[in-house]
PDB file of N, CA and C in Angstrom:
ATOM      1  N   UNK A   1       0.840  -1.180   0.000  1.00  0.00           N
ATOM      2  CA  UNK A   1       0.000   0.000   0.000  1.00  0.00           C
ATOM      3  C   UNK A   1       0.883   1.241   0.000  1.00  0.00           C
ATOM      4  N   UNK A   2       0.736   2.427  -0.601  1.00  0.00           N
ATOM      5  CA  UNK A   2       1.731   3.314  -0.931  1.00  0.00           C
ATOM      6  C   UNK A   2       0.580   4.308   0.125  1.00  0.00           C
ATOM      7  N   UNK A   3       1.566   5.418   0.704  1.00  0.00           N
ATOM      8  CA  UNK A   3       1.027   6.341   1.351  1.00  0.00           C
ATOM      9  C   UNK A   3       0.853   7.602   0.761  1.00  0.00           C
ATOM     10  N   UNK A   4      -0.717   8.168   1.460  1.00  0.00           N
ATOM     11  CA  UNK A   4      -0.682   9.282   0.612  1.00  0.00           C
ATOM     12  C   UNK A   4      -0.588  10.474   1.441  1.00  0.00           C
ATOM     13  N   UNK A   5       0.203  11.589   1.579  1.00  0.00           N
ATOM     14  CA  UNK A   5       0.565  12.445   2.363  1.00  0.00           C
ATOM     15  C   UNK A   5      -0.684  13.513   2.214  1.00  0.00           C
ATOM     16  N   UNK A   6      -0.790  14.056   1.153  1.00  0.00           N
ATOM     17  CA  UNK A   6      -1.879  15.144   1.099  1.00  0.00           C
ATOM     18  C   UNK A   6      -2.069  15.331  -0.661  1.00  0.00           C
ATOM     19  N   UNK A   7      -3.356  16.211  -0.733  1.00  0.00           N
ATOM     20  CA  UNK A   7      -3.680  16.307  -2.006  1.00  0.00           C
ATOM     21  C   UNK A   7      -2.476  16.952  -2.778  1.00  0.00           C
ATOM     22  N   UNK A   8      -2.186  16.393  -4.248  1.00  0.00           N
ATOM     23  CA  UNK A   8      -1.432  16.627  -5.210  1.00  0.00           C
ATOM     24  C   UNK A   8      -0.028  17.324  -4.392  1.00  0.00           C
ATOM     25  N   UNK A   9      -0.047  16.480  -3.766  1.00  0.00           N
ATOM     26  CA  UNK A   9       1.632  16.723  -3.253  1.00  0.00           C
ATOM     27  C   UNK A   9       2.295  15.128  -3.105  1.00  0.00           C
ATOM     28  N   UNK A  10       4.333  15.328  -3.336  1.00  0.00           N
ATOM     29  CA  UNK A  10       4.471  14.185  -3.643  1.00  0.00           C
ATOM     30  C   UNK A  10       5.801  14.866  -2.753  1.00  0.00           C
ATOM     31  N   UNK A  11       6.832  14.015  -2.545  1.00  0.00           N
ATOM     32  CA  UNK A  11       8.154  14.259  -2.114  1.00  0.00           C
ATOM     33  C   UNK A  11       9.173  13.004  -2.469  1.00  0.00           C
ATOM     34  N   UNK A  12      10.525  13.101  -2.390  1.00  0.00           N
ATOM     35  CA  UNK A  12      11.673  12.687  -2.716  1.00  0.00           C
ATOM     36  C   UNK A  12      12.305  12.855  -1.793  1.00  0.00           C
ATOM     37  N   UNK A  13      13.574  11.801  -0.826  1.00  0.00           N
ATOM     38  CA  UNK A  13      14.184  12.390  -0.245  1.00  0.00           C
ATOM     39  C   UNK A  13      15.732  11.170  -1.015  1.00  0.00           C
ATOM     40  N   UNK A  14      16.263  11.934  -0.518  1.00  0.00           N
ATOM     41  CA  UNK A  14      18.082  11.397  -1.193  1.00  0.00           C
ATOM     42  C   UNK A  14      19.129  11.793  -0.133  1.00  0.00           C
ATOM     43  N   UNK A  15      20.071  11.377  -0.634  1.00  0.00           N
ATOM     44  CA  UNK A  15      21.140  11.489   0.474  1.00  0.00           C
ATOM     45  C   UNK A  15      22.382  12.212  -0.178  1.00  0.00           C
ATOM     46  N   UNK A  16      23.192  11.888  -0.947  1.00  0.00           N
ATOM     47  CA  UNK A  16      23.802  12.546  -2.035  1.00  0.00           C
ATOM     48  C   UNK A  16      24.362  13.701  -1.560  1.00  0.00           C
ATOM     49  N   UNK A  17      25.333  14.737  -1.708  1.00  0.00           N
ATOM     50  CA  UNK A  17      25.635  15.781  -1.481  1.00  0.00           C
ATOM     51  C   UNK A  17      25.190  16.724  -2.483  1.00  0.00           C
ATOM     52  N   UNK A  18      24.970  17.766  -2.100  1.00  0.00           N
ATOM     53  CA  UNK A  18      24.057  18.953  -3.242  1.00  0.00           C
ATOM     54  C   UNK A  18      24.995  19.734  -3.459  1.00  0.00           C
ATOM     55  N   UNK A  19      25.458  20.533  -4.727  1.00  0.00           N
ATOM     56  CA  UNK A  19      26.234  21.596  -4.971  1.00  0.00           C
ATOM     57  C   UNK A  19      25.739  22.932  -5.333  1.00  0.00           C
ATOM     58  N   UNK A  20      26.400  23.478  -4.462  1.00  0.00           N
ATOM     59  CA  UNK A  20      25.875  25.058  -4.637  1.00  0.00           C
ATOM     60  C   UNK A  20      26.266  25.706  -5.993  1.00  0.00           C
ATOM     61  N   UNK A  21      25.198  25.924  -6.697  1.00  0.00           N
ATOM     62  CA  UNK A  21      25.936  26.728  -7.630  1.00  0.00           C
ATOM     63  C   UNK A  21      25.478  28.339  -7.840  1.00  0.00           C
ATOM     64  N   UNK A  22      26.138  29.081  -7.260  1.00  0.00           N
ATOM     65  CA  UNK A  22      25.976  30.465  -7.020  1.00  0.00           C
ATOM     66  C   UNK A  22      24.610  30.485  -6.291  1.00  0.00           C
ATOM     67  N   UNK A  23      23.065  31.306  -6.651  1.00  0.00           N
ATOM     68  CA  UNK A  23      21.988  30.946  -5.649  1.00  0.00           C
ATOM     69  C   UNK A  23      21.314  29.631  -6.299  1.00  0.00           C
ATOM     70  N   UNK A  24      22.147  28.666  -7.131  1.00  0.00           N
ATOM     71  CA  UNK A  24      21.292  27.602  -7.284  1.00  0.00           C
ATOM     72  C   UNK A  24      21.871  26.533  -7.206  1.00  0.00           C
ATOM     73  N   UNK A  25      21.179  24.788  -7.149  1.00  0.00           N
ATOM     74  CA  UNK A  25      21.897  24.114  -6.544  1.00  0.00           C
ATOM     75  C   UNK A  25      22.077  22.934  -8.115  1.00  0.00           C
ATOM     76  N   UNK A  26      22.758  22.013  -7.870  1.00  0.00           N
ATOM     77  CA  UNK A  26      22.681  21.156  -9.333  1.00  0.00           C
ATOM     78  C   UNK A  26      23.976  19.863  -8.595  1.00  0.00           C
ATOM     79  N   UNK A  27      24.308  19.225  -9.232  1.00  0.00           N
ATOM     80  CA  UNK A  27      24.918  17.832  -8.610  1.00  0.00           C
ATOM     81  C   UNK A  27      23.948  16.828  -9.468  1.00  0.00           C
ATOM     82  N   UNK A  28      24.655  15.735  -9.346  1.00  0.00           N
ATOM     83  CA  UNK A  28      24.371  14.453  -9.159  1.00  0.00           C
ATOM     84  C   UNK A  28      22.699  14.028  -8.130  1.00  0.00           C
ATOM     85  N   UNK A  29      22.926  14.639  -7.315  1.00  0.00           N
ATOM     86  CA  UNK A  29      21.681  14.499  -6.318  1.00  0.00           C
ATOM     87  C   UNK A  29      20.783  15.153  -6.393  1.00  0.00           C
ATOM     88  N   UNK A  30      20.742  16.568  -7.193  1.00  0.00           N
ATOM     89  CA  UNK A  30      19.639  17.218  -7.992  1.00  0.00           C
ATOM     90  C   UNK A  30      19.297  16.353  -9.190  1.00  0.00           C
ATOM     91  N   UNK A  31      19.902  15.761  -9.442  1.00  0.00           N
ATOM     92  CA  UNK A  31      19.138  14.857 -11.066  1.00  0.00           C
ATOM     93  C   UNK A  31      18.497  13.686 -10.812  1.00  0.00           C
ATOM     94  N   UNK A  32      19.233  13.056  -9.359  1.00  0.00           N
ATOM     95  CA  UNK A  32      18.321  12.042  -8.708  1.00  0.00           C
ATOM     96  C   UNK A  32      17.271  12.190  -8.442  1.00  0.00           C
ATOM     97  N   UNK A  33      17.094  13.276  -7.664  1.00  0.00           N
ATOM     98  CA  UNK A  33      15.762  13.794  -6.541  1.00  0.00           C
ATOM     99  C   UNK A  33      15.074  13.952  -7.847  1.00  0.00           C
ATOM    100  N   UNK A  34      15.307  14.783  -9.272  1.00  0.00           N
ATOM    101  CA  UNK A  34      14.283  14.948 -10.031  1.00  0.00           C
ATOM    102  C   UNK A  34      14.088  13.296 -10.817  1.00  0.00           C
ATOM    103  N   UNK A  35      14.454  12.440 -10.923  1.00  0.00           N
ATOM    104  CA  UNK A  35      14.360  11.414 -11.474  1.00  0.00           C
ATOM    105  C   UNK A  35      13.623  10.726 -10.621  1.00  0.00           C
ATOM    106  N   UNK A  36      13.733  10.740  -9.379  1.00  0.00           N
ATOM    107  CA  UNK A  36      12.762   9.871  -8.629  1.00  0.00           C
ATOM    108  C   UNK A  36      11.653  10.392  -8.532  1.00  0.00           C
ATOM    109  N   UNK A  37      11.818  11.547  -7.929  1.00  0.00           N
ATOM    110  CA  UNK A  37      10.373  12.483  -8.296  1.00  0.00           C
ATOM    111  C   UNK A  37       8.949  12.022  -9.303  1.00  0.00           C
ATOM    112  N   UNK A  38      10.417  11.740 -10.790  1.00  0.00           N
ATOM    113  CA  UNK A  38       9.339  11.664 -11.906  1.00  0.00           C
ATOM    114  C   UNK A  38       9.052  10.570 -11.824  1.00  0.00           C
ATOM    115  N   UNK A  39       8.636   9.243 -10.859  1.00  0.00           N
ATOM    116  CA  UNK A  39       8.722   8.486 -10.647  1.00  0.00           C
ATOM    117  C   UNK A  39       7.189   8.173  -9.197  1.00  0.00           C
ATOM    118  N   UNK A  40       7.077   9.117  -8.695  1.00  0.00           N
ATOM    119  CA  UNK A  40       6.639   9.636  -8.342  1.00  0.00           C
ATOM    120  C   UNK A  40       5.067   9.170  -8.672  1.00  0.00           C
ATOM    121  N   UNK A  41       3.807   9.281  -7.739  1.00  0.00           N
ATOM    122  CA  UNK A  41       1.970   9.288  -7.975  1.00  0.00           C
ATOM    123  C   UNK A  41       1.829  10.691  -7.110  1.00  0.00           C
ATOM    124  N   UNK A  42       0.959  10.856  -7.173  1.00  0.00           N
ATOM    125  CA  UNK A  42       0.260  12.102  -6.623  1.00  0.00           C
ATOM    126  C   UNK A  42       0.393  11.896  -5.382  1.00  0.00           C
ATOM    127  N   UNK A  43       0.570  12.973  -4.545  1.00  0.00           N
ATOM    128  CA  UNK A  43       0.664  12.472  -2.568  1.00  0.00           C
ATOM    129  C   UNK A  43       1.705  11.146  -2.587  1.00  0.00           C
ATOM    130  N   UNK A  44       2.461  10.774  -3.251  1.00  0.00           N
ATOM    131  CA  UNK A  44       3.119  10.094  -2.617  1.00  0.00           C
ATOM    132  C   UNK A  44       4.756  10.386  -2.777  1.00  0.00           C
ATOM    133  N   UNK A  45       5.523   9.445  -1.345  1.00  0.00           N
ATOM    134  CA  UNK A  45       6.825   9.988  -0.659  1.00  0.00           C
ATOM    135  C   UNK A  45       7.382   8.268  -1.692  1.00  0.00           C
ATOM    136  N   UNK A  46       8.296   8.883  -2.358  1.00  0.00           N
ATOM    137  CA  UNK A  46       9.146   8.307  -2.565  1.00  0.00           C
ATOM    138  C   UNK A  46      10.639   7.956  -2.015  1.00  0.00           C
ATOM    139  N   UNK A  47      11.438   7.078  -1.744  1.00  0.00           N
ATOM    140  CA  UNK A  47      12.921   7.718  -1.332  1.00  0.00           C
ATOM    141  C   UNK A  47      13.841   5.867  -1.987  1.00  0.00           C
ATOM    142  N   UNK A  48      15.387   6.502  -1.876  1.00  0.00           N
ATOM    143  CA  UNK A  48      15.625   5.552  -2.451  1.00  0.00           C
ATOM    144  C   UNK A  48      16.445   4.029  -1.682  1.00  0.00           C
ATOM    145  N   UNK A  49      16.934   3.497  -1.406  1.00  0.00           N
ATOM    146  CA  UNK A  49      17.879   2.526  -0.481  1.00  0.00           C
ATOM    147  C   UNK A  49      18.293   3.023   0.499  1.00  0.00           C
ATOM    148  N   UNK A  50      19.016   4.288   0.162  1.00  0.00           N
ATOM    149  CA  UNK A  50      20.211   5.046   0.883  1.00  0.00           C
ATOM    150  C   UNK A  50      19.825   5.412   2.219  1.00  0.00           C
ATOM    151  N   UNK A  51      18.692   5.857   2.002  1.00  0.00           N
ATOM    152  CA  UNK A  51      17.503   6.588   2.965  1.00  0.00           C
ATOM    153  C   UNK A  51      16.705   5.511   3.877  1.00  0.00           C
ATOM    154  N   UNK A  52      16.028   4.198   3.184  1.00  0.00           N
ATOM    155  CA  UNK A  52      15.976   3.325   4.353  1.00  0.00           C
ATOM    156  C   UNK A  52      16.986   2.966   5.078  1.00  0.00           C
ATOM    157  N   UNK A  53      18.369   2.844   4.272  1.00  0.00           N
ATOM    158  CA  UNK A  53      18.918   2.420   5.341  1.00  0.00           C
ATOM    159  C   UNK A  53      19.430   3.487   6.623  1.00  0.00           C
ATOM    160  N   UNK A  54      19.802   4.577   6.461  1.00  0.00           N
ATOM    161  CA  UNK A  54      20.156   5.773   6.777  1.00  0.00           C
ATOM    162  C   UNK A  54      18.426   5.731   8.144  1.00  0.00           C
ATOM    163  N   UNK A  55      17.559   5.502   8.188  1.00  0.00           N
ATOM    164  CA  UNK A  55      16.402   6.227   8.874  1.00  0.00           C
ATOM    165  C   UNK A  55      16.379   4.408   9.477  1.00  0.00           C
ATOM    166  N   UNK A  56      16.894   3.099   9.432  1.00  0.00           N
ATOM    167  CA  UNK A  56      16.576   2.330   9.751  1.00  0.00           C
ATOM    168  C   UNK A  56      16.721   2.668  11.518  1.00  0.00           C
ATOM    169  N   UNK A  57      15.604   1.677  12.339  1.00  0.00           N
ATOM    170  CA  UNK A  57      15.563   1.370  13.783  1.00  0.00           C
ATOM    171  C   UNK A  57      14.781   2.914  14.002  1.00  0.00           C
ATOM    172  N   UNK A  58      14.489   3.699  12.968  1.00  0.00           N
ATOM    173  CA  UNK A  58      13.721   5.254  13.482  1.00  0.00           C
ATOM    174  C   UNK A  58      12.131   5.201  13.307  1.00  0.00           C
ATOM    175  N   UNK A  59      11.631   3.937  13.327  1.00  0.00           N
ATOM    176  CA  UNK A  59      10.254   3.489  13.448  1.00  0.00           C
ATOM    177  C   UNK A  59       9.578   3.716  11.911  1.00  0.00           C
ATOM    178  N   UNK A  60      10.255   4.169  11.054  1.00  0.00           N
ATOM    179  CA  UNK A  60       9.453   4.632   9.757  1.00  0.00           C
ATOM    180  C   UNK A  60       9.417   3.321   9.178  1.00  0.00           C
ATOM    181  N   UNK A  61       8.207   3.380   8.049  1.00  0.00           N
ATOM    182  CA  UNK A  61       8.131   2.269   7.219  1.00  0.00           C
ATOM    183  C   UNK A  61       8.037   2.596   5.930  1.00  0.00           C
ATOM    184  N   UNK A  62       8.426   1.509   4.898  1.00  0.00           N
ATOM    185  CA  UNK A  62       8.784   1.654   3.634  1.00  0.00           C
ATOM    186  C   UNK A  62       7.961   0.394   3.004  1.00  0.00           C
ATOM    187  N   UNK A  63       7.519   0.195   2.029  1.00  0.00           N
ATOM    188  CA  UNK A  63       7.309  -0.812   0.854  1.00  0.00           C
ATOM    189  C   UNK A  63       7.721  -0.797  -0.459  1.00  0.00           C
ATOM    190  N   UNK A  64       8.623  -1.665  -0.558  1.00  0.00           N
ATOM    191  CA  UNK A  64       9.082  -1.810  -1.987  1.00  0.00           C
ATOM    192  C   UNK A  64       8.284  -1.385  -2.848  1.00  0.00           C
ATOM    193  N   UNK A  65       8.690  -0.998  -4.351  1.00  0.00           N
ATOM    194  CA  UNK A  65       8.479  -0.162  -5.399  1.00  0.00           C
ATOM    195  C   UNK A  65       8.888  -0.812  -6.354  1.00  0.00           C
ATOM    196  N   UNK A  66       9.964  -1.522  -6.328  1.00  0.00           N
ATOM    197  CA  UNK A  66      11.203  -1.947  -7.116  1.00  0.00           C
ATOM    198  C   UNK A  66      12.020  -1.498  -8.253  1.00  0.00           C
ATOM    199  N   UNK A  67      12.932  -2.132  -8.790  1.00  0.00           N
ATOM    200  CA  UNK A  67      14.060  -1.252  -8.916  1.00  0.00           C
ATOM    201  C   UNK A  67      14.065  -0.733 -10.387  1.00  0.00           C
ATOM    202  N   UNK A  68      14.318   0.254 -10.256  1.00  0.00           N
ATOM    203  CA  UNK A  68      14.095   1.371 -11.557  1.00  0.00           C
ATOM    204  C   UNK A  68      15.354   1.776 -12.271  1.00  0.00           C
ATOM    205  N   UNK A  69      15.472   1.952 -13.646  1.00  0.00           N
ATOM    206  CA  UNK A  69      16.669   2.659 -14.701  1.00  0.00           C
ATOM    207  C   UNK A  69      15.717   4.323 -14.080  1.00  0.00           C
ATOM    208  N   UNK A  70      17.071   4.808 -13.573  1.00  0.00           N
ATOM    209  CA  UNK A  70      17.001   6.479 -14.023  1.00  0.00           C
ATOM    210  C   UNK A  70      17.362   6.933 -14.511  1.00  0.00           C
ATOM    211  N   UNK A  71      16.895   7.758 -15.789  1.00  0.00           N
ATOM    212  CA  UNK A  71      17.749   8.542 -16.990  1.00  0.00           C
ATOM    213  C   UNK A  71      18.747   9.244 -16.263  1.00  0.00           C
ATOM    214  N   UNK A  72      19.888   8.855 -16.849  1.00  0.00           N
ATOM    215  CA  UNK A  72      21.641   9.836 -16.940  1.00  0.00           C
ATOM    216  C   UNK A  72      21.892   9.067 -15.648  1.00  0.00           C
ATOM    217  N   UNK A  73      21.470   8.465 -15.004  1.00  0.00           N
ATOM    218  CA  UNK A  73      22.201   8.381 -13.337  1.00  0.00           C
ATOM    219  C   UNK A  73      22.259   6.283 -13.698  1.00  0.00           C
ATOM    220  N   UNK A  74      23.851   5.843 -13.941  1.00  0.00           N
ATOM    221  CA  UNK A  74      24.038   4.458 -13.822  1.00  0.00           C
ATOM    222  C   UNK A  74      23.442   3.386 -12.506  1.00  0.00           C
ATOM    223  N   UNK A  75      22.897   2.503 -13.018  1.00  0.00           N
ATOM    224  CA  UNK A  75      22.313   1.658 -12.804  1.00  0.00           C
ATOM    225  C   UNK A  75      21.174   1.583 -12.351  1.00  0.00           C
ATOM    226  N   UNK A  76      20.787   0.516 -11.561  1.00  0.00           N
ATOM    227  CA  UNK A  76      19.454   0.256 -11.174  1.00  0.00           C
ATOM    228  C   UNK A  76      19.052   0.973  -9.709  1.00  0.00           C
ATOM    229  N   UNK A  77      18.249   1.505  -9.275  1.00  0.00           N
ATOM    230  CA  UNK A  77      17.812   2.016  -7.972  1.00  0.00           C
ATOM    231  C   UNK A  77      16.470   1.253  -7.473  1.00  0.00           C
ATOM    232  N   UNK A  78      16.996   0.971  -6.298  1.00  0.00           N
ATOM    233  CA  UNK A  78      15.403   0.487  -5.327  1.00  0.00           C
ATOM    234  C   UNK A  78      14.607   1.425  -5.036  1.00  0.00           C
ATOM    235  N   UNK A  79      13.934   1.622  -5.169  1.00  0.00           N
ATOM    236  CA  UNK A  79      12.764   2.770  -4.720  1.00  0.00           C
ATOM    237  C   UNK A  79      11.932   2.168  -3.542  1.00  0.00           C
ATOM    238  N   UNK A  80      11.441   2.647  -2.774  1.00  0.00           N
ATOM    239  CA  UNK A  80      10.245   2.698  -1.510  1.00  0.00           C
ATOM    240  C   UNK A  80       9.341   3.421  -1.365  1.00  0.00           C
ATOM    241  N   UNK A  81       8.141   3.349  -1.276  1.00  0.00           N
ATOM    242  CA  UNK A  81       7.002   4.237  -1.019  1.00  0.00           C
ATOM    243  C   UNK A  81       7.074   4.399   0.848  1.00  0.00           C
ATOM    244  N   UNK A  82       6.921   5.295   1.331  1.00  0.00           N
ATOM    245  CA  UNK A  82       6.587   5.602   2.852  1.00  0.00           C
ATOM    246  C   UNK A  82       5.229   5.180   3.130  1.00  0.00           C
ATOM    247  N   UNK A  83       4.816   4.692   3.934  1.00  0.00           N
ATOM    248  CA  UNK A  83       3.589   4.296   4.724  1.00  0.00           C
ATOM    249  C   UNK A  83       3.429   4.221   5.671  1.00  0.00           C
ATOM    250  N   UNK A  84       2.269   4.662   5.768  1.00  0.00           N
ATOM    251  CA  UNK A  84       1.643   5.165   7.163  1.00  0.00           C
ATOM    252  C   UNK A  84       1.661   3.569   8.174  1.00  0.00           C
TER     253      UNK A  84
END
């Protein structure tokens, strides 16, 4: 069951380091966050491995998605939906 946070809202979270570029940001982890994003249903929290494991024993829960090609970013990624 995928969780739904609120109307037509969705989120991404990543781990990745972000680069500042002057007032804007871009990296590797900006192309993720938008790739998973697009990946993404309406109200729902996406995030990728890094992040369950990173938030594991912090009571949150996840359900597989499974594993996705993201354009420009090599190889395969696990994805998780958050649930309530």
């Amino acid at each position: 069951m995928k969780s739904k946070i609120g109307p037509d809202h969705h989120s991404i979270f990543i781990r990745p380091t972000i680069e500042m570029r002057g007032r804007d940001i871009g990296g590797v982890a900006v192309h993720a966050a938008a790739r998973v994003m697009a990946q993404c249903q309406s109200s729902e929290v996406l995030v990728s491995r890094v992040v369950t494991d990173l938030v594991a024993g912090a009571g949150l829960k996840f359900s597989e998605c499974g594993s996705h090609e993201l354009k420009g970013i090599p190889g395969r990624w696990d994805l998780f939906a958050a649930t309530a």
